[in-house]
Protein backbone atom coordinates (compact mmCIF):
# COMPACT_ATOMS: atom_id res chain seq x y z
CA UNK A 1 -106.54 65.20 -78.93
CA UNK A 2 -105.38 62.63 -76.84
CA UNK A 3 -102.18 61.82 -75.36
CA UNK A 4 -101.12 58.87 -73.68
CA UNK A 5 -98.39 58.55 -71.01
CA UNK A 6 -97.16 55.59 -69.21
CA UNK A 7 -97.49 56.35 -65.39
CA UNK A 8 -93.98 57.05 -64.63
CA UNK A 9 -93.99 59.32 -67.70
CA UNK A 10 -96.79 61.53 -66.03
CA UNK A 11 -95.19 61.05 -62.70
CA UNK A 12 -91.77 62.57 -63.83
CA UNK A 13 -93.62 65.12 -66.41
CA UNK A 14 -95.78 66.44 -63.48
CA UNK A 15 -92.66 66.57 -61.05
CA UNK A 16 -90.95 68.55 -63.58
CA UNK A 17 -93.65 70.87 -64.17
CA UNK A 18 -94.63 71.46 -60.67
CA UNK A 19 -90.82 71.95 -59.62
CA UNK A 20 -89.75 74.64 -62.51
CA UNK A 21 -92.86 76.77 -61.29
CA UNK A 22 -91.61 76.81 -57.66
CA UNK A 23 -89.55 79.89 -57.46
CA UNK A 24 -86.95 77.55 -55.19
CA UNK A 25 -85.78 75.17 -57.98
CA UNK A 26 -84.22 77.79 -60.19
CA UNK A 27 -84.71 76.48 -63.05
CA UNK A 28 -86.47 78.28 -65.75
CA UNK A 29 -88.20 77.45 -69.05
CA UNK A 30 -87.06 79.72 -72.17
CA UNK A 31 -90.89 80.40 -73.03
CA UNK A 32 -90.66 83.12 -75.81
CA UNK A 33 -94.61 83.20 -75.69
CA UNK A 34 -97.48 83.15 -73.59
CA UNK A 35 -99.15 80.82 -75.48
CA UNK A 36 -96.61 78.44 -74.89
CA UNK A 37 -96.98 79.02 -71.02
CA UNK A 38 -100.85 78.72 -71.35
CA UNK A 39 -100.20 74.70 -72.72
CA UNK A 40 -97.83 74.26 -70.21
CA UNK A 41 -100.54 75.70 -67.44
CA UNK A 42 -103.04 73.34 -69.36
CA UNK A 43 -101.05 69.93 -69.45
CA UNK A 44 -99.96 70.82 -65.50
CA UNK A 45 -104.26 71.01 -64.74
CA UNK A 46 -104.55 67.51 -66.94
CA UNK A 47 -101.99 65.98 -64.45
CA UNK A 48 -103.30 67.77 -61.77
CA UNK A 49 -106.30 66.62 -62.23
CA UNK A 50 -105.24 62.75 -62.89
CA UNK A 51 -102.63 61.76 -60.96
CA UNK A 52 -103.02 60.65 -57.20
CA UNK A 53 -99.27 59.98 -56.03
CA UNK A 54 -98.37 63.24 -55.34
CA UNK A 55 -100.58 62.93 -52.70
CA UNK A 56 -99.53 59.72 -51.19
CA UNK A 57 -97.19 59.39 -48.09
CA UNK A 58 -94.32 57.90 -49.98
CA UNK A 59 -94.33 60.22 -53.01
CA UNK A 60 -90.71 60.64 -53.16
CA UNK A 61 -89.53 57.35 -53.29
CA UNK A 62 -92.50 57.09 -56.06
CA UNK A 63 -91.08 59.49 -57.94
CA UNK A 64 -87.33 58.37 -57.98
CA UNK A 65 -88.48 54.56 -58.75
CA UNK A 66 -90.19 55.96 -61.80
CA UNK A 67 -86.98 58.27 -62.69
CA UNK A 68 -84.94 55.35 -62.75
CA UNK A 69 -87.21 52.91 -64.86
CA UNK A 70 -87.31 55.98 -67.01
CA UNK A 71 -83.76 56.49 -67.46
CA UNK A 72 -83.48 52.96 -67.62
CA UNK A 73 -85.58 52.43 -70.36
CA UNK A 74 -84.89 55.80 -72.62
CA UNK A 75 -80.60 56.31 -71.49
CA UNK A 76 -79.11 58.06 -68.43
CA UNK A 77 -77.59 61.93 -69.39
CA UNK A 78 -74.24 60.37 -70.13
CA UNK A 79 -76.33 58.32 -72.97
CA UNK A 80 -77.67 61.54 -75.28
């Protein structure tokens, strides 16, 4: 299977991913399953293993300029 993402997609998917495994953020996922944490594990590695801007100097403002195209292009919160 293949699955194709627009860059700020991946960007924003692996920020999310990375952040609700930090124990800092808070957030959790309701996983009811450990299968369902094993794909999540899996399509982390695939951005993992993809993406250089996390590694970049100006990550951060990467990051946000890709939130807001997203939420630009799909509708902010107040939008759902």
């Amino acid at each position: 299977m293949t699955i194709e993402l627009s860059d700020d997609e991946a960007l924003v998917l692996f920020e999310l991913l990375f952040e609700y495994g930090s124990k800092e953020d808070g957030r959790e996922f309701k996983i009811s399953h450990a299968a369902e944490r094993n794909a999540l594990r899996a399509l982390s590695g695939q951005l993992d293993k993809q993406l250089v801007a996390p590694f970049r100097p100006d990550y951060k403002e990467l990051l946000s300029a890709a939130r807001d195209r997203l939420e630009q292009k799909g509708g902010s919160w107040d939008q759902l």
